[in-house]
Protein backbone atom coordinates (compact mmCIF):
# COMPACT_ATOMS: atom_id res chain seq x y z
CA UNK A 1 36.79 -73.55 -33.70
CA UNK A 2 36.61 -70.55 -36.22
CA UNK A 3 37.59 -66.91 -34.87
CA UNK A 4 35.24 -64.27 -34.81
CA UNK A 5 36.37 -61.06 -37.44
CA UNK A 6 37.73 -58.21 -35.38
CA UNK A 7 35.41 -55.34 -34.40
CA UNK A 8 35.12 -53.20 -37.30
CA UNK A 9 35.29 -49.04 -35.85
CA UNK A 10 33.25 -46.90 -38.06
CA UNK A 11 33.24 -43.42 -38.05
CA UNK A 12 30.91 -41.39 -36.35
CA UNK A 13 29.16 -38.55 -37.92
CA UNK A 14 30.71 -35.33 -36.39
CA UNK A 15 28.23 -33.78 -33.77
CA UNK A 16 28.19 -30.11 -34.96
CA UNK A 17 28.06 -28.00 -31.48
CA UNK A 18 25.54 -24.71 -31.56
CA UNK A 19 26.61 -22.07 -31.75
CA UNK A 20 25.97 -20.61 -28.08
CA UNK A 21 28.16 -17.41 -27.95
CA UNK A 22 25.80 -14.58 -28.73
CA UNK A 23 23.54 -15.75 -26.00
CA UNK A 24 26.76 -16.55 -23.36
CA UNK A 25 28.28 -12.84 -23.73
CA UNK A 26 29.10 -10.78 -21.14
CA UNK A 27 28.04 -7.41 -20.32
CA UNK A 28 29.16 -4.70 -18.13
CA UNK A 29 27.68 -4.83 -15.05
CA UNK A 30 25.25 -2.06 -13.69
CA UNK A 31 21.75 -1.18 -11.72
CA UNK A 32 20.16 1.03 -14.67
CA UNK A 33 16.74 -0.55 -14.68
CA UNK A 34 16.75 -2.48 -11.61
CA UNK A 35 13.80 -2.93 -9.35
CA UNK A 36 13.77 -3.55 -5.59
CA UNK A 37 11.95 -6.13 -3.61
CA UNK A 38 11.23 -5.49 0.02
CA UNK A 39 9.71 -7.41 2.71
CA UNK A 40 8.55 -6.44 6.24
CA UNK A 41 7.60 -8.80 8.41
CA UNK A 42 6.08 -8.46 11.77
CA UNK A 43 3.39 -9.24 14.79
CA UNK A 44 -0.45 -7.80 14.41
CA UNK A 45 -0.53 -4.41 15.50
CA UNK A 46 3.23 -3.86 14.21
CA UNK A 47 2.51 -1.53 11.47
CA UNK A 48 3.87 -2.97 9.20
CA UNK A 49 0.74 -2.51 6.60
CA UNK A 50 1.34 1.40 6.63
CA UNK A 51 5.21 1.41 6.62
CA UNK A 52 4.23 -1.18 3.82
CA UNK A 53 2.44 1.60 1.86
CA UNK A 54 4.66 4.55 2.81
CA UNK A 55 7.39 2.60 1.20
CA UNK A 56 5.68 1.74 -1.70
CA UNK A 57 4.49 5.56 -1.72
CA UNK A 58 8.00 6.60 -2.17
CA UNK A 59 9.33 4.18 -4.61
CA UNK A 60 6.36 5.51 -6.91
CA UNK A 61 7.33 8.98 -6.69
CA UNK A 62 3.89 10.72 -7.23
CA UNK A 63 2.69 7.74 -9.51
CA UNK A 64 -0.49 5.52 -8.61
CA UNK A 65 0.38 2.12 -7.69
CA UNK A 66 -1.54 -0.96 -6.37
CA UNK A 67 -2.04 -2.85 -4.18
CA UNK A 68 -2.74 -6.83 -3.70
CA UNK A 69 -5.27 -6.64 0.04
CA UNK A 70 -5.71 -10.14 1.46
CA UNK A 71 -6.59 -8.20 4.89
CA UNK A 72 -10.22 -7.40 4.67
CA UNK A 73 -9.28 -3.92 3.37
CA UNK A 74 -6.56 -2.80 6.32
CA UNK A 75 -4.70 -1.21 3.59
CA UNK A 76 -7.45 1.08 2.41
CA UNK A 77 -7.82 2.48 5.59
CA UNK A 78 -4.97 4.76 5.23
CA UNK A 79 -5.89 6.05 1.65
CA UNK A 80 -4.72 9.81 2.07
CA UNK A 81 -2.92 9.78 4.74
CA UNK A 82 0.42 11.35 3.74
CA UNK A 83 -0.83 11.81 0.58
CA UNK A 84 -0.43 8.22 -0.28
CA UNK A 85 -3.17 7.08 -2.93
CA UNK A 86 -3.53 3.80 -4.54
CA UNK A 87 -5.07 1.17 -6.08
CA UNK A 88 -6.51 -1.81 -4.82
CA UNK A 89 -7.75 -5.22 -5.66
CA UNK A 90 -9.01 -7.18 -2.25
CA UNK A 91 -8.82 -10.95 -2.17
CA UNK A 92 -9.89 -13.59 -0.03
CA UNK A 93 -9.13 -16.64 -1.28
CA UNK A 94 -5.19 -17.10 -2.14
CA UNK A 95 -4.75 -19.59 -4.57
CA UNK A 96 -0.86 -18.85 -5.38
CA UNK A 97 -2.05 -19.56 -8.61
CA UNK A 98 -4.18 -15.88 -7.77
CA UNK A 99 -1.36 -14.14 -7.30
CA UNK A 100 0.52 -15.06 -10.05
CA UNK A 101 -2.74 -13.71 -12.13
CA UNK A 102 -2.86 -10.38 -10.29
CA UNK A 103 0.26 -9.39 -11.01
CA UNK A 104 0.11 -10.08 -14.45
CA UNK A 105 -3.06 -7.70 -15.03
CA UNK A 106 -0.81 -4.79 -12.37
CA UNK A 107 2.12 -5.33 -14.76
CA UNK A 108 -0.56 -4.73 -17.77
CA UNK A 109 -1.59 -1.60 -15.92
CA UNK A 110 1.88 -0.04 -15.38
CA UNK A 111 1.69 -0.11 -11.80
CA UNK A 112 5.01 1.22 -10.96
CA UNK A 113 4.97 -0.40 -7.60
CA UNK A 114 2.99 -3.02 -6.43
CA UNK A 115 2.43 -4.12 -2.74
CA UNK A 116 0.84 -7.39 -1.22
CA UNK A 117 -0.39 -7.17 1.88
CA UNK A 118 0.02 -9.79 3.09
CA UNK A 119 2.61 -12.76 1.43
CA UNK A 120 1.30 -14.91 4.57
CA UNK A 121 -2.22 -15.80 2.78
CA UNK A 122 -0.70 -17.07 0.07
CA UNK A 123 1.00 -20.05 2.08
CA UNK A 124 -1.50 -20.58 4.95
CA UNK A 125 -4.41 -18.85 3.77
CA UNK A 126 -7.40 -20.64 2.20
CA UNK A 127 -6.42 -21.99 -0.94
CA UNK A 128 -3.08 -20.95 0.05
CA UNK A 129 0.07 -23.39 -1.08
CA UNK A 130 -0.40 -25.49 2.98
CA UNK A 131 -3.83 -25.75 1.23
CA UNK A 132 -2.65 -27.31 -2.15
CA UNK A 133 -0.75 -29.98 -0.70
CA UNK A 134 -2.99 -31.29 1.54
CA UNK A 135 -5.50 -31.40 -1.51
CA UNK A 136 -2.89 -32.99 -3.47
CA UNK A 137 -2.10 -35.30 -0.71
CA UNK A 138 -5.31 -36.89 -0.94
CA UNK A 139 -4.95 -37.97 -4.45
CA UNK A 140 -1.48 -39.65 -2.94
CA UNK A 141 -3.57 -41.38 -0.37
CA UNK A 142 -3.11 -38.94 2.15
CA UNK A 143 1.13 -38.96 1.35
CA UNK A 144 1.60 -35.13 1.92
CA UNK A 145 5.15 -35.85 1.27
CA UNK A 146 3.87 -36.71 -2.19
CA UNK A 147 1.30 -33.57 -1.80
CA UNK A 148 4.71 -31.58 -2.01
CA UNK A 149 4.99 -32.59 -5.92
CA UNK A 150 1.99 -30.31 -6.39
CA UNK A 151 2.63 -27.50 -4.00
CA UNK A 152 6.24 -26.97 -4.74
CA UNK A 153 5.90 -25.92 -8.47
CA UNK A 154 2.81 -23.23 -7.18
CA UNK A 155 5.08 -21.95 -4.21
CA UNK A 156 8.09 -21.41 -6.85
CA UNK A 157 6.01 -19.83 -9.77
CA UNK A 158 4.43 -17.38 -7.20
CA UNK A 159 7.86 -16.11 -6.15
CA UNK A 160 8.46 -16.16 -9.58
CA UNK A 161 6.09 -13.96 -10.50
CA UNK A 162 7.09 -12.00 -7.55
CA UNK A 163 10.85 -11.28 -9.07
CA UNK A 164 9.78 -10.56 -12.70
CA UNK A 165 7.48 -8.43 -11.67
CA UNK A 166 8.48 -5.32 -13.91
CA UNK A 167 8.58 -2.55 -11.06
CA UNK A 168 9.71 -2.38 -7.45
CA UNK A 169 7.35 -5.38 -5.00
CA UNK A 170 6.59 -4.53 -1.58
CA UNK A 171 5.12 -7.48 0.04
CA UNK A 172 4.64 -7.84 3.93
CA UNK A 173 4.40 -11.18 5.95
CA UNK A 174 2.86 -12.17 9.05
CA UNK A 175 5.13 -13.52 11.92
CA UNK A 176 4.88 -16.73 13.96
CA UNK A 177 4.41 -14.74 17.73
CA UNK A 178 5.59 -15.71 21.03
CA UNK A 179 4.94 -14.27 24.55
CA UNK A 180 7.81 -13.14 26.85
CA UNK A 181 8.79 -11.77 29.75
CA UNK A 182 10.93 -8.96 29.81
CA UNK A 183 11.59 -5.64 31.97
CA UNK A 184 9.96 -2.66 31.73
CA UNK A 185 11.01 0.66 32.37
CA UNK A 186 10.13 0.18 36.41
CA UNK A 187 12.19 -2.66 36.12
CA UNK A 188 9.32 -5.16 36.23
CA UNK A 189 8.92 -8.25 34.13
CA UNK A 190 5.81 -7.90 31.88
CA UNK A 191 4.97 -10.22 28.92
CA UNK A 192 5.63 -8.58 25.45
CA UNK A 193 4.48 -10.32 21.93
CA UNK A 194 7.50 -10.81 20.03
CA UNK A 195 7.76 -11.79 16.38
CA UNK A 196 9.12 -15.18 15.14
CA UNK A 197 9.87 -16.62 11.95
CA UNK A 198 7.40 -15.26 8.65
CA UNK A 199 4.57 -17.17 7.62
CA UNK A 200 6.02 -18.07 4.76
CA UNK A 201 8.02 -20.93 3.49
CA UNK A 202 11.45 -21.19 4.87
CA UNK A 203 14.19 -19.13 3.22
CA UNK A 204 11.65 -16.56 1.83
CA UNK A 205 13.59 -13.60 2.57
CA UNK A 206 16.38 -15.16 0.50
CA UNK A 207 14.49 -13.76 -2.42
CA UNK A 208 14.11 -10.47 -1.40
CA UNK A 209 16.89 -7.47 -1.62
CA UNK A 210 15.76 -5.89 1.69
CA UNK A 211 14.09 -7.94 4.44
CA UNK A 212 13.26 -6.56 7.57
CA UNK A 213 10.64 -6.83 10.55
CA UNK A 214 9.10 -4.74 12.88
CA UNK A 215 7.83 -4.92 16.57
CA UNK A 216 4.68 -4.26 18.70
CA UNK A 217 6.54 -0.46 19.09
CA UNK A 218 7.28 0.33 15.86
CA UNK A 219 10.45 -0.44 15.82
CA UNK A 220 11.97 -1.81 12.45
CA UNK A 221 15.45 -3.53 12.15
CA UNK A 222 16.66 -5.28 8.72
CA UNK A 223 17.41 -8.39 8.92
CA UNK A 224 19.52 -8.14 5.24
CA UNK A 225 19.77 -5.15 3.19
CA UNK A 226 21.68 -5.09 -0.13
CA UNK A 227 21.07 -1.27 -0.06
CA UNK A 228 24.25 -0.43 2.27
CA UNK A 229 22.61 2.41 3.79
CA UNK A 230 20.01 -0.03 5.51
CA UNK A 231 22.30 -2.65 6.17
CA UNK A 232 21.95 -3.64 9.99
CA UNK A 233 20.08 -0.45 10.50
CA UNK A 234 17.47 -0.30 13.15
CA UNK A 235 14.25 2.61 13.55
CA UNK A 236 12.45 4.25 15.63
CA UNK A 237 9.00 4.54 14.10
CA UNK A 238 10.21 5.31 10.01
CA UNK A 239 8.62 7.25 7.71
CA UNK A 240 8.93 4.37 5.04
CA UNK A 241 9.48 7.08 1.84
CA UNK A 242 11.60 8.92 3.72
CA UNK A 243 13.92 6.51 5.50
CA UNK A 244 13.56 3.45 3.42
CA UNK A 245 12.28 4.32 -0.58
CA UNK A 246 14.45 7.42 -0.62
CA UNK A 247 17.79 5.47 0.34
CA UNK A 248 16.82 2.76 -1.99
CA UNK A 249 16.37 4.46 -5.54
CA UNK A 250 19.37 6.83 -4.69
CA UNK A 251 21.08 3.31 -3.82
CA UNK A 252 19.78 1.64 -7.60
CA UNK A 253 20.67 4.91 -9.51
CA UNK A 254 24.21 5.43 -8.36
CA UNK A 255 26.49 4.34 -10.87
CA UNK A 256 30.30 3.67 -9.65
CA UNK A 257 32.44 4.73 -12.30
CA UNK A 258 33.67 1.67 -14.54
């Protein structure tokens, strides 16, 4: 029985590696240029549209900026008030697909600051992403697991679109309520609406820099603040340029020494 010749090892071609460096370098680190993104989240009746626009008020400092209304024109109601005066473009369907396209033509404007009031539409609302899944489902034969394959790329450019936005985003959210008893000042147990969880997809305020909600009184406490004069901060009834736009741009223009 012959032998086979032993395996002859040729040379491979050397793999010449790109040249990566000018787009790996590092930079000193600093804020110059950086925009915020807020949430406030909270029950109806909160106020969280008008701290919304106070906020947003501030940040502009004396510019016009817009504003994204999926409320049936709540936010227009307080055009003046505090001298606040804006923009507005009202939707009502919420396609995040929408969204994404209103932005862009704010960001072709200039708008400094834009604010959408509310985020919730956009994931429960009509057309919202709930509403592209279960559409999507149906070409899945009703899989909405499979529905997800669609949504999941709309829900992630949206927020997308929400962080490259080139100025500071004020959006608010809707909460999940709940009804309970606690004691009033006369030491009697009343029911009081309490806010849950946004109406948003899970993990939303992960992609915010400030998050915070607000209750039937007024009351607003952060839930995370990377501005650390808000951090764990709770108030009474803010005045949103004052107590919460101020702080922040001092915050994003303070430069530590290197």
């Amino acid at each position: 029985m012959s032998q086979l010749p032993p395996p002859v090892r040729r040379a491979q071609p050397r793999q010449e590696t790109p040249d990566t460096s000018a787009e790996l370098d590092f930079r000193p680190a600093t804020k110059d240029g950086r925009k915020v993104r807020i949430s406030i989240q909270g029950v109806s009746g909160c106020g969280k549209t008008k701290t919304g626009l106070s906020v947003a008020h501030g940040l502009a400092e004396g510019e016009r900026f817009g504003v994204i209304d999926t409320e049936h024109g709540a936010s227009s109601l307080y055009v003046g008030e505090n001298g606040i005066h804006f923009d507005t473009l009202c939707m009502d369907r919420y396609d995040p697909r929408d969204l994404i396209k209103a932005l862009e033509t704010a960001a072709k404007v200039g708008y400094p600051v834009i604010k959408v009031d509310s985020l919730s539409h956009f994931w429960k609302g009509a057309d919202g992403t709930l509403d592209q899944v279960e559409k999507a489902a149906t070409r899945y034969g009703g899989n909405s697991f499979a529905g997800w394959k669609d949504g999941t790329p709309l829900q992630n450019d949206m927020v997308q679109a929400l962080l490259t936005y080139p100025g500071h985003v004020v959006a608010t959210m809707r909460s999940q309520t709940e009804w309970v008893l606690q004691e009033n000042a006369r030491g009697r147990r009343e029911p009081v609406m309490v806010g849950m969880r946004a109406e948003q997809r899970k993990g939303i305020e992960y992609e915010f820099d400030i998050a915070a909600e607000m209750d039937i009184t007024n009351r607003l406490r952060f839930l995370k603040s990377r501005c650390p004069a808000l951090h764990q901060q709770i108030l009474e009834r803010p005045d949103g340029a004052r107590d919460i736009a101020k702080p922040v741009l001092d915050w994003l223009r303070s430069n530590p020494a290197q």
